[in-house]
N, C-alpha and C. Protein backbone atom coordinates (compact mmCIF):
# COMPACT_ATOMS: atom_id res chain seq x y z
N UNK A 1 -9.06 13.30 53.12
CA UNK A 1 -9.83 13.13 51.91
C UNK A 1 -10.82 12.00 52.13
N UNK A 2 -12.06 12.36 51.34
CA UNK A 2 -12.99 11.13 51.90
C UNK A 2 -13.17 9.88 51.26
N UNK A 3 -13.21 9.07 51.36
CA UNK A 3 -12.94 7.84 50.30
C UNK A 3 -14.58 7.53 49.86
N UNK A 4 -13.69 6.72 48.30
CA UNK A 4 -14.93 7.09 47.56
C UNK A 4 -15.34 5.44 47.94
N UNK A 5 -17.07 5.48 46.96
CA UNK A 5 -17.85 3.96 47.61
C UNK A 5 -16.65 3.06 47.24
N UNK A 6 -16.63 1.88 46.68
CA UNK A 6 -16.25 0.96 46.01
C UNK A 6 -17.43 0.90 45.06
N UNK A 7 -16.72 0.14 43.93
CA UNK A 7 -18.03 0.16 42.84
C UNK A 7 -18.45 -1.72 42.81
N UNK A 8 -19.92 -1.70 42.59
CA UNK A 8 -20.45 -3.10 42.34
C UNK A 8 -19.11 -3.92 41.47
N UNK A 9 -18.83 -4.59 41.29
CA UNK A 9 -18.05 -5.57 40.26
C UNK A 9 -18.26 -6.98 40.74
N UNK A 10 -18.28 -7.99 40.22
CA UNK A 10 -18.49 -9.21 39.64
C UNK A 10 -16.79 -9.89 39.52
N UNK A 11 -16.40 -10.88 40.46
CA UNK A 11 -15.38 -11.81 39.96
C UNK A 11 -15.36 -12.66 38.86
N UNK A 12 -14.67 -12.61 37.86
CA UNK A 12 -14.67 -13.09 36.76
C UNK A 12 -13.45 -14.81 36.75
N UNK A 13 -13.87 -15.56 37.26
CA UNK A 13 -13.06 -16.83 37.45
C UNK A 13 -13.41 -18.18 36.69
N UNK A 14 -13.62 -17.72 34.76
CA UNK A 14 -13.47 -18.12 34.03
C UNK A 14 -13.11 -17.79 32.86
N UNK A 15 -12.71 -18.89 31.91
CA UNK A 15 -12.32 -17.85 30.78
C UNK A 15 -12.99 -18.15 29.93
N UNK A 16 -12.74 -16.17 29.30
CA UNK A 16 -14.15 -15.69 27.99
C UNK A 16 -12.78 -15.82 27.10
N UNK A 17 -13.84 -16.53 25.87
CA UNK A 17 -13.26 -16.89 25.07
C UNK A 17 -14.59 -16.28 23.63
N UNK A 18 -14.45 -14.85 23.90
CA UNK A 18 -15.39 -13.93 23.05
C UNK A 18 -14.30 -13.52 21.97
N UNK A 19 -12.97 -13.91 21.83
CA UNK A 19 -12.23 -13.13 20.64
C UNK A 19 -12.50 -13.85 19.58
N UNK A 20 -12.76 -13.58 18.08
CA UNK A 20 -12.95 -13.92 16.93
C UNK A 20 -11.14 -14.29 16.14
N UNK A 21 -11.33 -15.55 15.34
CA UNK A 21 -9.64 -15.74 14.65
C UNK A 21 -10.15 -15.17 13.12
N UNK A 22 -9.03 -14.38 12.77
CA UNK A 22 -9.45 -13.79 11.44
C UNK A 22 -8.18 -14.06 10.80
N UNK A 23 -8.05 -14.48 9.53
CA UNK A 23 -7.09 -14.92 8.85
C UNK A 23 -6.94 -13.87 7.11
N UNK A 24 -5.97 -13.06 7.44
CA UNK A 24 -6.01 -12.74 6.18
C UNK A 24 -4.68 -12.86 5.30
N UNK A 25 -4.80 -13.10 4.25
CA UNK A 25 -4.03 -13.16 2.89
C UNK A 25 -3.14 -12.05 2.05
N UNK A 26 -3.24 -10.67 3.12
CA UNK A 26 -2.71 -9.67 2.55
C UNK A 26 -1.28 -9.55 2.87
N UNK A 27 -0.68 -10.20 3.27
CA UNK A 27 0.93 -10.65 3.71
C UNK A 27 1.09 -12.13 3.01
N UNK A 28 0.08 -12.75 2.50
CA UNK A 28 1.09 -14.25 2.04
C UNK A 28 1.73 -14.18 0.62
N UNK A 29 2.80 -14.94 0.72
CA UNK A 29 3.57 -14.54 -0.37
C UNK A 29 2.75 -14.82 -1.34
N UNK A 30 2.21 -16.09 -1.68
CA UNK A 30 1.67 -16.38 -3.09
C UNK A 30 0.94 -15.55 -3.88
N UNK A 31 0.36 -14.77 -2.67
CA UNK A 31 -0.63 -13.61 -3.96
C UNK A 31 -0.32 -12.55 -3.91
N UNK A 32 0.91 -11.91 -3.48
CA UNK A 32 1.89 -11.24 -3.98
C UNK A 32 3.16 -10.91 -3.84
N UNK A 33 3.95 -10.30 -5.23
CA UNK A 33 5.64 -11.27 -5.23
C UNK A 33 6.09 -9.99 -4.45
N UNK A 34 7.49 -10.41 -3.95
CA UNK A 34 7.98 -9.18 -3.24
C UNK A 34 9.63 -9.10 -3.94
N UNK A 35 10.30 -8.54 -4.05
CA UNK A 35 11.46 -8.62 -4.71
C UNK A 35 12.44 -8.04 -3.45
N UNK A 36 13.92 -8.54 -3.83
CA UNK A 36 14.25 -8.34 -3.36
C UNK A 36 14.88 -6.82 -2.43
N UNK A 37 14.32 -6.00 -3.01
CA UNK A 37 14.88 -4.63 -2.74
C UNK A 37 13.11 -4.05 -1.43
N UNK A 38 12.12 -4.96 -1.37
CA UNK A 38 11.16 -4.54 -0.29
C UNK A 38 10.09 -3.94 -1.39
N UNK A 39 10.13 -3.65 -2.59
CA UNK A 39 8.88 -3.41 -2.84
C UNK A 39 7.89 -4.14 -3.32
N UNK A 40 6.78 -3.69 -2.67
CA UNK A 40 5.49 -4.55 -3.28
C UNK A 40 4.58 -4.55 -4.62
N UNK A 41 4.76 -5.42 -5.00
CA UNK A 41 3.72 -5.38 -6.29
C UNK A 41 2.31 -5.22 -6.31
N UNK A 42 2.23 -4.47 -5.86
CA UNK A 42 0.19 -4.37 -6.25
C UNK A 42 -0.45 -5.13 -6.79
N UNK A 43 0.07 -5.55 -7.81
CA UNK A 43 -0.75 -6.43 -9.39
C UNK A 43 -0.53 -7.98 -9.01
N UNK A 44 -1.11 -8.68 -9.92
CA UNK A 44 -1.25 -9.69 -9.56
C UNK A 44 -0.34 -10.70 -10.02
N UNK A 45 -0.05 -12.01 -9.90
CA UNK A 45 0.94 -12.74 -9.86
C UNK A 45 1.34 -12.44 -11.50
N UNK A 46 0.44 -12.35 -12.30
CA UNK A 46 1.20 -11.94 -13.57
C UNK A 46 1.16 -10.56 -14.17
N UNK A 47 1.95 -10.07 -13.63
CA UNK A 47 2.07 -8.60 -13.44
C UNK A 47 2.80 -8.16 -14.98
N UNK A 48 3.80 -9.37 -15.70
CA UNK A 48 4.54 -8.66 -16.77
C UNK A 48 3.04 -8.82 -17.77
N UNK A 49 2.30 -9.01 -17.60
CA UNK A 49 0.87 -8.88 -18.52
C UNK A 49 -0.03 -7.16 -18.75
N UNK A 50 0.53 -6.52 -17.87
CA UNK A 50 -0.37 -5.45 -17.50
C UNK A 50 0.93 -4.30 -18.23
N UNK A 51 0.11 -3.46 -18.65
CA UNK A 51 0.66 -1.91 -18.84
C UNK A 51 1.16 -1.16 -17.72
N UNK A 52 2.25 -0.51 -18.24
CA UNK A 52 2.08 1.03 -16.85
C UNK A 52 1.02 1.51 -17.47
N UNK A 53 0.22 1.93 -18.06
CA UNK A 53 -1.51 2.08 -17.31
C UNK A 53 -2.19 1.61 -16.59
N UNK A 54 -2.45 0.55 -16.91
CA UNK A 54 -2.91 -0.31 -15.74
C UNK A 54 -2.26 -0.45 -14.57
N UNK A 55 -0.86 -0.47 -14.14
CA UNK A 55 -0.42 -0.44 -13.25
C UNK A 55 -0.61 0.73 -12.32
N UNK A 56 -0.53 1.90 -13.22
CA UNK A 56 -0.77 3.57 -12.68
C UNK A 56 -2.32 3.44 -12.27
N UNK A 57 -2.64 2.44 -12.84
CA UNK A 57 -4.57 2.88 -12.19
C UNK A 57 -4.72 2.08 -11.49
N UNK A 58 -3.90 0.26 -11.14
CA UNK A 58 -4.07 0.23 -9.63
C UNK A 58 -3.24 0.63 -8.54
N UNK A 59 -2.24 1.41 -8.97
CA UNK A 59 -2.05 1.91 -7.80
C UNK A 59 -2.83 2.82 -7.19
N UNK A 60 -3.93 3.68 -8.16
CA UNK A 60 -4.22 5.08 -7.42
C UNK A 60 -5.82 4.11 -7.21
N UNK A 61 -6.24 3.14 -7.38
CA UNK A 61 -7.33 2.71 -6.82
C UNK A 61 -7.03 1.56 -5.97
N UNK A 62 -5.78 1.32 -5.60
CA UNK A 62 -5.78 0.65 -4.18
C UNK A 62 -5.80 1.09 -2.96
N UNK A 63 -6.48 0.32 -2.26
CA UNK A 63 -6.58 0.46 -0.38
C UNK A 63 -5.59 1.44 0.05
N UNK A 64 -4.42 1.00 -0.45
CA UNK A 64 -3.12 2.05 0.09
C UNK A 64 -2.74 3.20 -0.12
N UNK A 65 -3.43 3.64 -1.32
CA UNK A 65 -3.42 4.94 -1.77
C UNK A 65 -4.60 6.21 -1.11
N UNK A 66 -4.21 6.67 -0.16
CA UNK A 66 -4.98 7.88 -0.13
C UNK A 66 -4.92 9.14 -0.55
N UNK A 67 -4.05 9.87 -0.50
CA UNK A 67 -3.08 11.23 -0.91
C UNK A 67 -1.87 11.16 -1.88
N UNK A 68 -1.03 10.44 -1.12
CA UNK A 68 0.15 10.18 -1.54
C UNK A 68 1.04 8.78 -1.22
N UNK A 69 1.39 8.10 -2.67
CA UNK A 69 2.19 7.07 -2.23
C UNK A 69 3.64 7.15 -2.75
N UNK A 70 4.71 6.02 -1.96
CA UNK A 70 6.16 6.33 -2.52
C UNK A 70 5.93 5.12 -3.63
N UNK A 71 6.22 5.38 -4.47
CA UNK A 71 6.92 4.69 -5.72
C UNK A 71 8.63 4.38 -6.09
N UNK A 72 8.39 3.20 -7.01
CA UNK A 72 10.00 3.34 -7.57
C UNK A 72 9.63 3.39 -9.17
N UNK A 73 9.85 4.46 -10.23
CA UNK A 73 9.74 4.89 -11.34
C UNK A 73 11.15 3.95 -12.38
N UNK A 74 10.85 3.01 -13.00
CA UNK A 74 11.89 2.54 -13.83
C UNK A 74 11.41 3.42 -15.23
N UNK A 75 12.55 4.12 -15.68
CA UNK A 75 12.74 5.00 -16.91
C UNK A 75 13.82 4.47 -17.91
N UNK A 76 14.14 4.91 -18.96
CA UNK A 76 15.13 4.75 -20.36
C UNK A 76 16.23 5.50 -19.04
N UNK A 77 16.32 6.44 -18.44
CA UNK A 77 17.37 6.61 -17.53
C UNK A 77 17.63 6.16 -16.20
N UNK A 78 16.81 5.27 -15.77
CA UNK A 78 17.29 4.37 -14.70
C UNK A 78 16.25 4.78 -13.55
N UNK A 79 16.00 4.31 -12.37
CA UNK A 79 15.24 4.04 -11.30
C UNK A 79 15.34 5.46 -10.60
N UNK A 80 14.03 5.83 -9.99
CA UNK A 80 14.24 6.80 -9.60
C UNK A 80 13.15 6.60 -8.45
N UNK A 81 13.38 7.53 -6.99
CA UNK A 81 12.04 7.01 -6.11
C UNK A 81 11.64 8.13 -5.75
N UNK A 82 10.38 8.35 -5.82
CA UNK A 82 9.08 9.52 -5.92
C UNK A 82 8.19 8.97 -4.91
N UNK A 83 7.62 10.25 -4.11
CA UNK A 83 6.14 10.64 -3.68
C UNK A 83 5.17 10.81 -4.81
N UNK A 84 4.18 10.20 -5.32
CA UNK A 84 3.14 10.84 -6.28
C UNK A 84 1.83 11.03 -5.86
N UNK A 85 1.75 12.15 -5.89
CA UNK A 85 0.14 12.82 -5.92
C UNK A 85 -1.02 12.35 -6.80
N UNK A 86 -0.81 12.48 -7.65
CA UNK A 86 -1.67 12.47 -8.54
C UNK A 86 -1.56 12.30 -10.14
N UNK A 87 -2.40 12.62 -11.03
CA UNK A 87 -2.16 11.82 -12.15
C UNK A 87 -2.75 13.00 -13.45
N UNK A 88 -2.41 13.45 -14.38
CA UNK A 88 -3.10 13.68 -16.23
C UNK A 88 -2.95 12.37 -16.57
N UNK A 89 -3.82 12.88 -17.70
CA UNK A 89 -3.41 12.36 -18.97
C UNK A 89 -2.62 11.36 -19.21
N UNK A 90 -1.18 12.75 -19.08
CA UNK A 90 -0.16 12.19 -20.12
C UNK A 90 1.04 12.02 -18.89
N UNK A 91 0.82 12.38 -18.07
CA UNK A 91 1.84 12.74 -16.87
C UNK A 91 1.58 12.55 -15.22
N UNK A 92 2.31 11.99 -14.53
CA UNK A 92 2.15 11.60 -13.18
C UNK A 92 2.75 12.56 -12.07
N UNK A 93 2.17 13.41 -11.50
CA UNK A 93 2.52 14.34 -10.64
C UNK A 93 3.18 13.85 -9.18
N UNK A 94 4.42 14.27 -9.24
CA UNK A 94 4.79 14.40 -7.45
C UNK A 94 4.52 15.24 -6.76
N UNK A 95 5.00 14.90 -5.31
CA UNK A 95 5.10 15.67 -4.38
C UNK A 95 5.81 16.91 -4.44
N UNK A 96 6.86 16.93 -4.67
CA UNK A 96 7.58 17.94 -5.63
C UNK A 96 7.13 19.17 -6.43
N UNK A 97 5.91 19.05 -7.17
CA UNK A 97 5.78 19.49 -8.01
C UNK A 97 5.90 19.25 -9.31
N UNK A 98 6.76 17.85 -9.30
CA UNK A 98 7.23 17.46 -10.98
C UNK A 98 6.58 16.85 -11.53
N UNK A 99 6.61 16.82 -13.07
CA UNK A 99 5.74 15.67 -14.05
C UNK A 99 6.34 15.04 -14.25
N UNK A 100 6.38 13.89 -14.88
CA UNK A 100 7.07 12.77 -14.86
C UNK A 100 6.11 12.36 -16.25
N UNK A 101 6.40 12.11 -17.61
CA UNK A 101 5.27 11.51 -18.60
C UNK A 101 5.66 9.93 -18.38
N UNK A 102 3.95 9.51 -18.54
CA UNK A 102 3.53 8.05 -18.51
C UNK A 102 4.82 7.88 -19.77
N UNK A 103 4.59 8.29 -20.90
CA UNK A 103 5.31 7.28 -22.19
C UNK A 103 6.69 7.26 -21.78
N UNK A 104 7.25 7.69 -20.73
CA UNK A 104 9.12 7.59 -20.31
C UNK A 104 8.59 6.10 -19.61
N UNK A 105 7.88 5.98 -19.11
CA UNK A 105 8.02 4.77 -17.66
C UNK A 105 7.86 3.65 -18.25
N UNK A 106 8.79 2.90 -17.95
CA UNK A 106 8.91 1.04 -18.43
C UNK A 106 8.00 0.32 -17.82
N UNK A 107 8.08 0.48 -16.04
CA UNK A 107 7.71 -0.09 -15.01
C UNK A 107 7.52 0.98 -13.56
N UNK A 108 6.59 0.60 -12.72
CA UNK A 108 6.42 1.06 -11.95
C UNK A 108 6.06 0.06 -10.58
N UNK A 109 6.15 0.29 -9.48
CA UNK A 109 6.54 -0.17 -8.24
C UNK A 109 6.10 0.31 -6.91
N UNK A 110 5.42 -0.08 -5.98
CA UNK A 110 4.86 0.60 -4.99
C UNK A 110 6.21 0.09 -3.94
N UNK A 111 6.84 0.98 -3.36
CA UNK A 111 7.44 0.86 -1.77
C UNK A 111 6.80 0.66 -1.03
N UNK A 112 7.15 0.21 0.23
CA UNK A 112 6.29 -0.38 1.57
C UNK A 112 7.04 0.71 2.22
């Protein structure tokens, strides 16, 4: 087999120091709480201020939401954890297929 050229190259016997330090805030605790069970709060440090409306509308207009996110649904019958699609009105659609009405939900919760 015939050997190939060698290619031009350049010894490099210093150091590049071309990497940029970027510092971001989307992991520090202070600007947002984490509880003990791993889920994250979306909302902001005073979160018992906000509606499940408001909560339901930042979840589906945050960064993390593209299609589908997991949730934890607190109801008058206790915690329940859902894929949700999408959203009415009056009702929050899963993956599933199920509705789920906004006026049952106490609280709502994004999983990591």
């Amino acid at each position: 087999m015939k050997e190939l050229p060698k290619m031009y190259h350049r010894k490099i016997d210093k150091d590049i120091e071309n990497n940029s330090r970027v510092y971001s805030t989307m992991y520090d605790t202070s600007s947002s709480k984490k509880a003990s069970n791993d889920f994250l709060f979306i909302n902001n440090s005073d979160d018992r201020n906000y509606t499940v409306e408001q909560k339901i509308y930042n979840i589906f207009n945050s960064p993390n939401y593209i299609y589908k996110i997991d949730v934890t649904i607190v109801t008058d019958k206790g915690s329940i954890n859902k894929r949700i699609v999408g959203k009415t009105k009056t009702n929050l659609i899963t993956m599933d297929g199920e509705y789920i009405p906004i006026n049952t939900i106490r609280d709502i919760y994004v999983q990591r």
